[in-house]
N, C-alpha and C. Protein backbone atom coordinates (compact mmCIF):
# COMPACT_ATOMS: atom_id res chain seq x y z
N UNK A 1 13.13 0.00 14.17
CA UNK A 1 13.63 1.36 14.14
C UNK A 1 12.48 2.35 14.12
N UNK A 2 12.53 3.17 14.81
CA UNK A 2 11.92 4.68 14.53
C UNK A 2 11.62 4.90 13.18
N UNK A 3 10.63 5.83 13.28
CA UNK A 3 10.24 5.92 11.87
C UNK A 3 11.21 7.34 11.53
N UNK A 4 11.48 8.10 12.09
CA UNK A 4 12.17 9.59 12.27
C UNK A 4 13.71 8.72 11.76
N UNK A 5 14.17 7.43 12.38
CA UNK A 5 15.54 7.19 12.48
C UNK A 5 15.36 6.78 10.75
N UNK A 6 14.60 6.38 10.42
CA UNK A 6 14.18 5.72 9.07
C UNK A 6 14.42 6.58 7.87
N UNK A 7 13.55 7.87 8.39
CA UNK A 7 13.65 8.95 7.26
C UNK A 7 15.01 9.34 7.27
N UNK A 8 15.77 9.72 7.72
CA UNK A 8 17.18 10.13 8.05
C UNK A 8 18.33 9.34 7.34
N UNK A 9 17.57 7.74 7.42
CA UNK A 9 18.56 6.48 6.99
C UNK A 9 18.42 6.76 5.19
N UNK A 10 17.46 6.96 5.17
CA UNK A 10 16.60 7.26 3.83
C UNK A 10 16.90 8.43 2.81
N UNK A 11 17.40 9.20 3.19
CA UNK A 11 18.42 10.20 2.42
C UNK A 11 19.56 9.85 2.16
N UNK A 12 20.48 8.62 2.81
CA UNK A 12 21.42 7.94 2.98
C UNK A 12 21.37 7.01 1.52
N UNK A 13 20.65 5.79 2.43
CA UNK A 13 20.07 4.25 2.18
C UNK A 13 18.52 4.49 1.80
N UNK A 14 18.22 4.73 1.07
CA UNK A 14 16.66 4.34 0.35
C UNK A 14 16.42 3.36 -0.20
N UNK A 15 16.68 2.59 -0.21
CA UNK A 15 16.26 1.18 -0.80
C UNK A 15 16.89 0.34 0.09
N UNK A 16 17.78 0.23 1.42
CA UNK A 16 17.64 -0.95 2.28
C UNK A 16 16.71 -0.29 3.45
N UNK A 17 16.72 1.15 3.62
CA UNK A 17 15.31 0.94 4.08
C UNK A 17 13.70 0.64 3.46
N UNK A 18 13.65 0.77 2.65
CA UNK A 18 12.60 0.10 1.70
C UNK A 18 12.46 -1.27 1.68
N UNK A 19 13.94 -1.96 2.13
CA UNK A 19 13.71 -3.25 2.37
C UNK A 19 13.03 -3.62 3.51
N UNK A 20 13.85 -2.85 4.05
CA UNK A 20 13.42 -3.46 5.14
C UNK A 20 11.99 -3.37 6.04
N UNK A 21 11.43 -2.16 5.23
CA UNK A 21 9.45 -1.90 5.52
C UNK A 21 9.34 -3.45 5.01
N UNK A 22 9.34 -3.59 3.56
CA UNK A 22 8.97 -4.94 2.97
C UNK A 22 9.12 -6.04 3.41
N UNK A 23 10.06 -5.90 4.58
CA UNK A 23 10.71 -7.45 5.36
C UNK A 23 9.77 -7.76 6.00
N UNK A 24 8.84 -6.48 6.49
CA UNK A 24 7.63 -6.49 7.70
C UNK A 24 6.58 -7.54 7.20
N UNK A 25 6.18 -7.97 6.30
CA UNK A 25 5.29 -8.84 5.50
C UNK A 25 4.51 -7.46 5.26
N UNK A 26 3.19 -8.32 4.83
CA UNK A 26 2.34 -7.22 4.32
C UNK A 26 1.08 -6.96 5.42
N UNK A 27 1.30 -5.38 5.76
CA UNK A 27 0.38 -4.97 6.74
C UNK A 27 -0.32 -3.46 5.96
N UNK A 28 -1.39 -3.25 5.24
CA UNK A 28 -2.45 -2.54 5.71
C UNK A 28 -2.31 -1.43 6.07
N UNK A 29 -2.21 -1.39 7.63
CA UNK A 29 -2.37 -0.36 8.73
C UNK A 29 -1.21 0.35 8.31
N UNK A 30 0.23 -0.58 8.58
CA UNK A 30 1.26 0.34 8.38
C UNK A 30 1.27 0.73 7.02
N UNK A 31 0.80 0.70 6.08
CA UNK A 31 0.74 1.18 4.49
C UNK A 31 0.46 2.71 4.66
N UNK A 32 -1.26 2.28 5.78
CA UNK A 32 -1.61 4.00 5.96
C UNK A 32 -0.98 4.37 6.56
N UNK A 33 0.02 3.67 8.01
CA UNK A 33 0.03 5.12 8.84
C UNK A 33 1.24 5.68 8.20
N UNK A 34 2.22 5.17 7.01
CA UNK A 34 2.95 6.06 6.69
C UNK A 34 2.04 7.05 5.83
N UNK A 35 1.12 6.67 5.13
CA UNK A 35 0.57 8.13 4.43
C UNK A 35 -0.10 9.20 5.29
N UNK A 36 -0.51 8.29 6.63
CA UNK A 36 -1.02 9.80 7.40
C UNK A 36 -0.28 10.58 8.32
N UNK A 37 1.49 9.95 8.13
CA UNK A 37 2.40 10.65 8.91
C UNK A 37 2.45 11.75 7.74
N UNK A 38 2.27 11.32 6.80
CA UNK A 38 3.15 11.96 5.62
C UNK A 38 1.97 13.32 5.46
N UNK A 39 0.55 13.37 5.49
CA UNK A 39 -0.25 14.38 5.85
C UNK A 39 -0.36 15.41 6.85
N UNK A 40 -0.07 14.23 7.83
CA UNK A 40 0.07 15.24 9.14
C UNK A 40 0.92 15.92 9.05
N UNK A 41 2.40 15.93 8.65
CA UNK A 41 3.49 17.06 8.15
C UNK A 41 3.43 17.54 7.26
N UNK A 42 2.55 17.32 6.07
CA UNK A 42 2.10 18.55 5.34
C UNK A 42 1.75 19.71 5.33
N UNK A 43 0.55 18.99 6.85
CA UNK A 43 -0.40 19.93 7.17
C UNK A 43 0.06 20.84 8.93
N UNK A 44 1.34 20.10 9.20
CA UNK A 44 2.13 21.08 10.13
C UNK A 44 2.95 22.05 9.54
N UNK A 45 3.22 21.68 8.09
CA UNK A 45 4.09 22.43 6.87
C UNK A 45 3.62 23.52 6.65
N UNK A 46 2.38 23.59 6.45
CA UNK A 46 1.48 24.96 6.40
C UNK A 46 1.15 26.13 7.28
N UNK A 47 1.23 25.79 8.16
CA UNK A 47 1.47 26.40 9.33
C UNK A 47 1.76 27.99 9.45
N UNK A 48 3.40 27.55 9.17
CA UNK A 48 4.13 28.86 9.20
C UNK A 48 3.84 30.12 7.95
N UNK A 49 3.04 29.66 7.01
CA UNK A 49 2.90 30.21 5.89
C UNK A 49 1.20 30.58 6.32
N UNK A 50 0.80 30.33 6.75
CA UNK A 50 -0.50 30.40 7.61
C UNK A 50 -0.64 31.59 8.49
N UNK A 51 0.55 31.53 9.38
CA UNK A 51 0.84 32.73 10.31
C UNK A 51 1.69 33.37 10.11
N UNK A 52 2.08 33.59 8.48
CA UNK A 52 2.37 34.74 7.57
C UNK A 52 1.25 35.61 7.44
N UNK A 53 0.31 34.83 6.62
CA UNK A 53 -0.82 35.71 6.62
C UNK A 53 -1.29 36.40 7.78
N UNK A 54 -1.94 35.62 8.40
CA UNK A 54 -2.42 36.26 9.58
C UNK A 54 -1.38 37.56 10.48
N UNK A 55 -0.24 37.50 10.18
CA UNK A 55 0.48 38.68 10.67
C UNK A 55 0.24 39.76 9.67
N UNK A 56 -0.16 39.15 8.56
CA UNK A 56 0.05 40.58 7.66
C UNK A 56 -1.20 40.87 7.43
N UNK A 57 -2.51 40.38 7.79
CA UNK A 57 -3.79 40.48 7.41
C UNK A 57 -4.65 39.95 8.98
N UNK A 58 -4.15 40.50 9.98
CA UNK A 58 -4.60 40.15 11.19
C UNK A 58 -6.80 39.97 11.41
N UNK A 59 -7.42 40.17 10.26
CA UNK A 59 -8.79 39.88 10.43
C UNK A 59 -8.69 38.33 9.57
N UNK A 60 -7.69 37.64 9.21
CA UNK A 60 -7.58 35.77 8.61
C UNK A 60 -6.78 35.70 9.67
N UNK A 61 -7.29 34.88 10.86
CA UNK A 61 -7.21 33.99 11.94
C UNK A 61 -6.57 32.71 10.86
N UNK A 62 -5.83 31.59 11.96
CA UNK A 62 -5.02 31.10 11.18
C UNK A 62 -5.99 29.81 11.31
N UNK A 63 -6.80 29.53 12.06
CA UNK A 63 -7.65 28.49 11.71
C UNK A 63 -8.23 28.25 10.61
N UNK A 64 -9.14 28.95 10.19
CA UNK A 64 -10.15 29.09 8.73
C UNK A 64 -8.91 29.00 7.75
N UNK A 65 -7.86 29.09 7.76
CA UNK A 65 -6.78 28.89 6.66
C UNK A 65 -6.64 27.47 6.45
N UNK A 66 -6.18 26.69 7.79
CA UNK A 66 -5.79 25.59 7.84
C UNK A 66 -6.82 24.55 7.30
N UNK A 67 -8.24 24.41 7.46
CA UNK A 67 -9.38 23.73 7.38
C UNK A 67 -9.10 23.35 6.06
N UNK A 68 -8.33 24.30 5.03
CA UNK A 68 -8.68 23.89 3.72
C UNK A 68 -7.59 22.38 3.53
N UNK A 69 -6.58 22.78 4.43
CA UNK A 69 -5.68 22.41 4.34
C UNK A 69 -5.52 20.82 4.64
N UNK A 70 -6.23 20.57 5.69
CA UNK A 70 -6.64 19.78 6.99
C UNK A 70 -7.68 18.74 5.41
N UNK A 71 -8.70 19.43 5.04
CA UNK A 71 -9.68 18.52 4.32
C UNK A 71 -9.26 19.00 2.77
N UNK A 72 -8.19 18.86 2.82
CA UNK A 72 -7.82 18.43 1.27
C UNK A 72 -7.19 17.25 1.04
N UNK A 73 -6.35 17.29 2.39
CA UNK A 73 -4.96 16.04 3.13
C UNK A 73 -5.73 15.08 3.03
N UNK A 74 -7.35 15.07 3.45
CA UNK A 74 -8.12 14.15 3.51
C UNK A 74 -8.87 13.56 1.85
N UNK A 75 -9.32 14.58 1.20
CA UNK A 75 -9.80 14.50 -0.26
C UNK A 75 -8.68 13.53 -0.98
N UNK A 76 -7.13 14.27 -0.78
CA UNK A 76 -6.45 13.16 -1.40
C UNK A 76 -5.80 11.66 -1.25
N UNK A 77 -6.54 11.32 -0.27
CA UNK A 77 -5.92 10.14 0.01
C UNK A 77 -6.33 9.04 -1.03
N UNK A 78 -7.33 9.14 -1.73
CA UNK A 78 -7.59 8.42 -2.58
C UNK A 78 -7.70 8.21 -3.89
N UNK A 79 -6.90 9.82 -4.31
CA UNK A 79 -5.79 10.32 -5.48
C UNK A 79 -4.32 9.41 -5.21
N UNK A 80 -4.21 9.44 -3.79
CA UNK A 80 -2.77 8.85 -3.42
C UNK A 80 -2.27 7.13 -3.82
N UNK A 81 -4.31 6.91 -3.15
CA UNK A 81 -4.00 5.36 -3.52
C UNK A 81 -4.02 4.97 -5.27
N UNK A 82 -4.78 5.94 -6.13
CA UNK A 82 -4.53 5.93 -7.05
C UNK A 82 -3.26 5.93 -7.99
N UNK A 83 -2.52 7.02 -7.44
CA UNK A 83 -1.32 7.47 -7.85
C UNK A 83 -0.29 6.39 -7.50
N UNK A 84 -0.62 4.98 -6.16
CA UNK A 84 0.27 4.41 -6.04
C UNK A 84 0.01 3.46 -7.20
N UNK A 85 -1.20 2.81 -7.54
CA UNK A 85 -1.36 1.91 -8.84
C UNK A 85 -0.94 2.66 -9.80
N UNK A 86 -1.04 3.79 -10.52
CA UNK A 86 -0.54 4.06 -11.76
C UNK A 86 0.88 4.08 -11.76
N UNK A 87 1.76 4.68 -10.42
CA UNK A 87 3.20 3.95 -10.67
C UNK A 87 3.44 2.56 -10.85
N UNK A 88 2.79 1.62 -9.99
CA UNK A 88 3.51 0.73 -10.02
C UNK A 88 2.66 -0.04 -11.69
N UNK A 89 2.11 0.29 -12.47
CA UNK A 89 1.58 0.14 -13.72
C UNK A 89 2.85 0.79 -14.42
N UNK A 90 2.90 1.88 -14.34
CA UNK A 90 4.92 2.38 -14.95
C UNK A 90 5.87 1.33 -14.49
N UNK A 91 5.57 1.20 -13.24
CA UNK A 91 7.13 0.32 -12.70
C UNK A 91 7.16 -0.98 -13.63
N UNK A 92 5.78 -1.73 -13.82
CA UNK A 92 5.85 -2.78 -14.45
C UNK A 92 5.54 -3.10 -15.98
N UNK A 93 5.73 -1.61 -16.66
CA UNK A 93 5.70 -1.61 -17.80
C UNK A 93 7.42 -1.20 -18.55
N UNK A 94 8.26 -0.95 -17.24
CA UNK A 94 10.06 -1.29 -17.47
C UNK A 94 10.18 -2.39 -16.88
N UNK A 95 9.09 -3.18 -16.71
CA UNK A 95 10.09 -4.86 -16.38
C UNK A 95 9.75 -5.04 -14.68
N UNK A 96 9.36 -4.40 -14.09
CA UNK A 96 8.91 -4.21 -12.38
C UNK A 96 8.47 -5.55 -12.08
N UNK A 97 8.61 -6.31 -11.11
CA UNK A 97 7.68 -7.12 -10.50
C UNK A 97 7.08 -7.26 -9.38
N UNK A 98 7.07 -5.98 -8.66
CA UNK A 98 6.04 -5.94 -7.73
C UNK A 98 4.28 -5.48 -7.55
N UNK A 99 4.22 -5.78 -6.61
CA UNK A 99 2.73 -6.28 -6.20
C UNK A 99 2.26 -4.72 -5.91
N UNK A 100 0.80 -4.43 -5.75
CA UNK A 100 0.15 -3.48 -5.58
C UNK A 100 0.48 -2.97 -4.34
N UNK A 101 0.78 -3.62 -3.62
CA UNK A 101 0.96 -3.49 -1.93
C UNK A 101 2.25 -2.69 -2.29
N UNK A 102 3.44 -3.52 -2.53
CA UNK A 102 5.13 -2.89 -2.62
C UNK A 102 4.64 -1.29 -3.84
N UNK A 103 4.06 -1.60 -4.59
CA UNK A 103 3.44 0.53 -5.14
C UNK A 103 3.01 1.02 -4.07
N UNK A 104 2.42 1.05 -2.70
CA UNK A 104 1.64 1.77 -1.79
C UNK A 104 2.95 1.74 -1.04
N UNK A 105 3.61 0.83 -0.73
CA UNK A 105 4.74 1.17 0.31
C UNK A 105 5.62 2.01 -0.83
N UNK A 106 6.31 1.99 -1.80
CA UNK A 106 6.81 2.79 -2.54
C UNK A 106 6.61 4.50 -2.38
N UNK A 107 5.43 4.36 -3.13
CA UNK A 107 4.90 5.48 -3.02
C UNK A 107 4.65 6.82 -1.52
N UNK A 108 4.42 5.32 -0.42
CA UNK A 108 3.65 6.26 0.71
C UNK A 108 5.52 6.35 1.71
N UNK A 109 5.85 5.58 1.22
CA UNK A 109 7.29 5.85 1.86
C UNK A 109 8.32 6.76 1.50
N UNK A 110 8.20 7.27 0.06
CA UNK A 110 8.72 8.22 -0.60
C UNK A 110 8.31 9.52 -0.06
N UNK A 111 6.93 9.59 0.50
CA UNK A 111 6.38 10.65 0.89
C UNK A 111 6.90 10.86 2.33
N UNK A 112 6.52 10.18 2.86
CA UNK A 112 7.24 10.22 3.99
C UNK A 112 8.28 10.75 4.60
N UNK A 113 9.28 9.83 3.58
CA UNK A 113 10.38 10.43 3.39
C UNK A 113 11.00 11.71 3.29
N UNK A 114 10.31 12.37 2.34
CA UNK A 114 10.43 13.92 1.92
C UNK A 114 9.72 14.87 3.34
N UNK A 115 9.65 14.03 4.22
CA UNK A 115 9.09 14.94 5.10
C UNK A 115 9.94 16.31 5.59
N UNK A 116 11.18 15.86 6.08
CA UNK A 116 12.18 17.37 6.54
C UNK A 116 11.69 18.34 5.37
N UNK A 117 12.07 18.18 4.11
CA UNK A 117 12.17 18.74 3.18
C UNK A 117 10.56 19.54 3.10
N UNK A 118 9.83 18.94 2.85
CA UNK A 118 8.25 19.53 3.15
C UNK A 118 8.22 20.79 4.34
N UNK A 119 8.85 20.11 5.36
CA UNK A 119 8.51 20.84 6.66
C UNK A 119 9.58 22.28 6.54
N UNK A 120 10.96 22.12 5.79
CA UNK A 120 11.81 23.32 5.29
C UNK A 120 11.00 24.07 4.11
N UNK A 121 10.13 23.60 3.35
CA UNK A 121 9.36 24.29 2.00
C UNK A 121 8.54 25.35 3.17
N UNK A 122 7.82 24.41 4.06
CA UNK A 122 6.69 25.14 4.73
C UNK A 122 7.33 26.39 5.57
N UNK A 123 8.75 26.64 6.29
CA UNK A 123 9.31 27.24 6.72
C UNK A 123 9.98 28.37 6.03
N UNK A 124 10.12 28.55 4.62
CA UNK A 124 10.44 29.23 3.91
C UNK A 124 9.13 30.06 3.34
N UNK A 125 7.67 29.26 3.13
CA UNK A 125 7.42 29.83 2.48
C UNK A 125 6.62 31.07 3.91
N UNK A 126 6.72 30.44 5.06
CA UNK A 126 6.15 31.55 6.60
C UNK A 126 7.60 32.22 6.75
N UNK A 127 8.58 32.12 6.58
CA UNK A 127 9.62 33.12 6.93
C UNK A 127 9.90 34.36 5.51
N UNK A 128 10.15 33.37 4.92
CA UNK A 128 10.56 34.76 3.68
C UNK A 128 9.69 34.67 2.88
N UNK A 129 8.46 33.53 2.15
CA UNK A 129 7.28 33.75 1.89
C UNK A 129 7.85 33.55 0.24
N UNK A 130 6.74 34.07 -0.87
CA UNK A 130 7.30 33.90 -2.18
C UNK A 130 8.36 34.55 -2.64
N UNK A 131 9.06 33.76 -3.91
CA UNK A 131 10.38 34.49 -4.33
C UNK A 131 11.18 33.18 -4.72
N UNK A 132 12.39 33.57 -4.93
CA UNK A 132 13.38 32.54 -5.75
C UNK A 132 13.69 31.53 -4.39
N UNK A 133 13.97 31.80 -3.44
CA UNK A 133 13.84 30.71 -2.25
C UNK A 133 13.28 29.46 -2.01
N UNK A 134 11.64 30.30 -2.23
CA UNK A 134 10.54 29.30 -2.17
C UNK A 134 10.24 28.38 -3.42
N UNK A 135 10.93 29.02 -4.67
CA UNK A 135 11.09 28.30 -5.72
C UNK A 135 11.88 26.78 -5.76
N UNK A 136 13.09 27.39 -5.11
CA UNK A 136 14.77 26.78 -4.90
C UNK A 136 14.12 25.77 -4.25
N UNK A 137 13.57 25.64 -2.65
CA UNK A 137 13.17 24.46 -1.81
C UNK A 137 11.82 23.74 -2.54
N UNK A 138 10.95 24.25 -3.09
CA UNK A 138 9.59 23.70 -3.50
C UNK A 138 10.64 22.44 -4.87
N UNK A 139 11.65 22.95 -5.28
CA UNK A 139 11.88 21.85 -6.63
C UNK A 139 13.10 21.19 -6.28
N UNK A 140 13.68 21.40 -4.99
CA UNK A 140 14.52 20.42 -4.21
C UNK A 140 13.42 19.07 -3.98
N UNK A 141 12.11 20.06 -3.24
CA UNK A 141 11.38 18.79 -2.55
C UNK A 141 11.14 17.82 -3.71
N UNK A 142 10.52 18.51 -4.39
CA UNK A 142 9.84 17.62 -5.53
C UNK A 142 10.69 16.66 -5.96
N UNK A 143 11.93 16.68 -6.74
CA UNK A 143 13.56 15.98 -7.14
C UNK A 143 13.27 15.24 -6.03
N UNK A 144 13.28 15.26 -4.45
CA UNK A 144 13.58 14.28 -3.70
C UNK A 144 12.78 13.22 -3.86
N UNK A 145 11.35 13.55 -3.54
CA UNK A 145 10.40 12.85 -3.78
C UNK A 145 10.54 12.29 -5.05
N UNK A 146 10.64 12.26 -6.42
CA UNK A 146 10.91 11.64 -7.26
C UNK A 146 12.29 10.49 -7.37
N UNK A 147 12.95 11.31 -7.03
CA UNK A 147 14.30 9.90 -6.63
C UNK A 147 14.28 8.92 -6.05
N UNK A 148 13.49 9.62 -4.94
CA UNK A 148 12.87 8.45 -3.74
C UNK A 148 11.94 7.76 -4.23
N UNK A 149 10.90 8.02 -4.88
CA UNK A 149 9.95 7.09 -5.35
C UNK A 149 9.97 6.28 -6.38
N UNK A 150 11.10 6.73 -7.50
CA UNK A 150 12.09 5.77 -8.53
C UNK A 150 13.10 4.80 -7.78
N UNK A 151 13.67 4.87 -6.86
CA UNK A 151 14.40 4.10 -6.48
C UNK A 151 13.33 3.44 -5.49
N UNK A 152 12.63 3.59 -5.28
CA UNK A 152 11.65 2.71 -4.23
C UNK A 152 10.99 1.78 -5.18
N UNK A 153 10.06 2.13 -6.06
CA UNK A 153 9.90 1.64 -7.36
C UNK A 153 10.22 0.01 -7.34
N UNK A 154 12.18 0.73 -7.92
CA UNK A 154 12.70 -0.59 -8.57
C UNK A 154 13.31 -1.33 -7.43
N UNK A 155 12.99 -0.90 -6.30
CA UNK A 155 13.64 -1.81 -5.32
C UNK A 155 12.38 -2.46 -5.28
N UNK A 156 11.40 -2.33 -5.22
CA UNK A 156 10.14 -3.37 -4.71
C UNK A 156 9.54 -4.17 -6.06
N UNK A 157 9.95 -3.74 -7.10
CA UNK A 157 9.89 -4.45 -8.00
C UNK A 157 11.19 -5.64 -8.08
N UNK A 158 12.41 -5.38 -7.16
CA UNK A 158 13.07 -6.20 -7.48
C UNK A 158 13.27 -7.41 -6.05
N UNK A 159 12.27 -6.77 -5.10
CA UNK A 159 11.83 -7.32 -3.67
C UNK A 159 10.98 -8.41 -4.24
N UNK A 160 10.15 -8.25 -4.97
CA UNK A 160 8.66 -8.93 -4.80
C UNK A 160 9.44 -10.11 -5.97
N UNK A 161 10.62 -9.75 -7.25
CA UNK A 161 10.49 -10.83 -7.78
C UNK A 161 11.84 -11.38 -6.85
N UNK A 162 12.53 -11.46 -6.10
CA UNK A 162 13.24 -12.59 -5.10
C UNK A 162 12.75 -13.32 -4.70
């Protein structure tokens, strides 16, 4: 399946698609390329909030905005891989039995996941910009991402001990 058909299934079904990444055996590559899908729409997320500014402050070109944006996506990737061991150190301190690998798919699939939602934060905050809006979608996203990454969690904790 598509990875687009995936995320979609995934607001649905989050944990038989979670299975079914895990069915893939264990690959590496695909670990990252979901975290660098999950950057790259961060950093298309920004965008519109980017060429907010620049409409309202036409001497900030929207490039020099983005750069920060672009090499931060990059700085954290290895906060990310961090952040996937200290969950799955939570996951397996309620009883979890998965492997370091099933925390990186957890984690980087949760992100992923939250992508629409990211890409609607980033659209709110270039259309109507700050305010109760940008509040409303910024702690939708977040809730998603957390649900998703609790239920990813205990599904790969309950993958790895089958």
């Amino acid at each position: 399946m598509s990875v687009v058909a995936d995320i979609v299934e995934s607001w649905l079904r989050p944990a038989r698609v979670l299975r079914r990444h895990l069915s893939r055996g264990r690959s590496e590559p695909f670990a990252f390329s979901l975290l660098v899908v999950f950057l790259l729409v961060s950093l298309i997320a920004q965008w519109p909030a980017a060429a907010r500014v620049s409409a309202l402050d036409p001497n900030l070109p929207i490039s020099p905005q983005m750069l920060p944006f672009a090499m931060g996506g990059l700085a954290a990737i290895p906060f990310l891989y961090a952040l996937a061991a200290l969950g799955q150190l939570v996951a397996r301190a309620f009883g979890g039995q998965g492997g370091w690998y099933e925390g990186r798919i957890a984690l980087f699939w949760a992100l992923a996941a939250t992508s629409p939602a990211v890409l609607l934060l980033g659209l709110v905050a270039g259309l109507i910009g700050p305010g109760l809006q940008l509040t409303a979608v910024g702690l939708l996203t977040s809730t998603a991402f957390l649900v998703f990454w609790t239920i990813n969690l205990r599904e790969a904790g309950r993958r790895h001990a089958a």
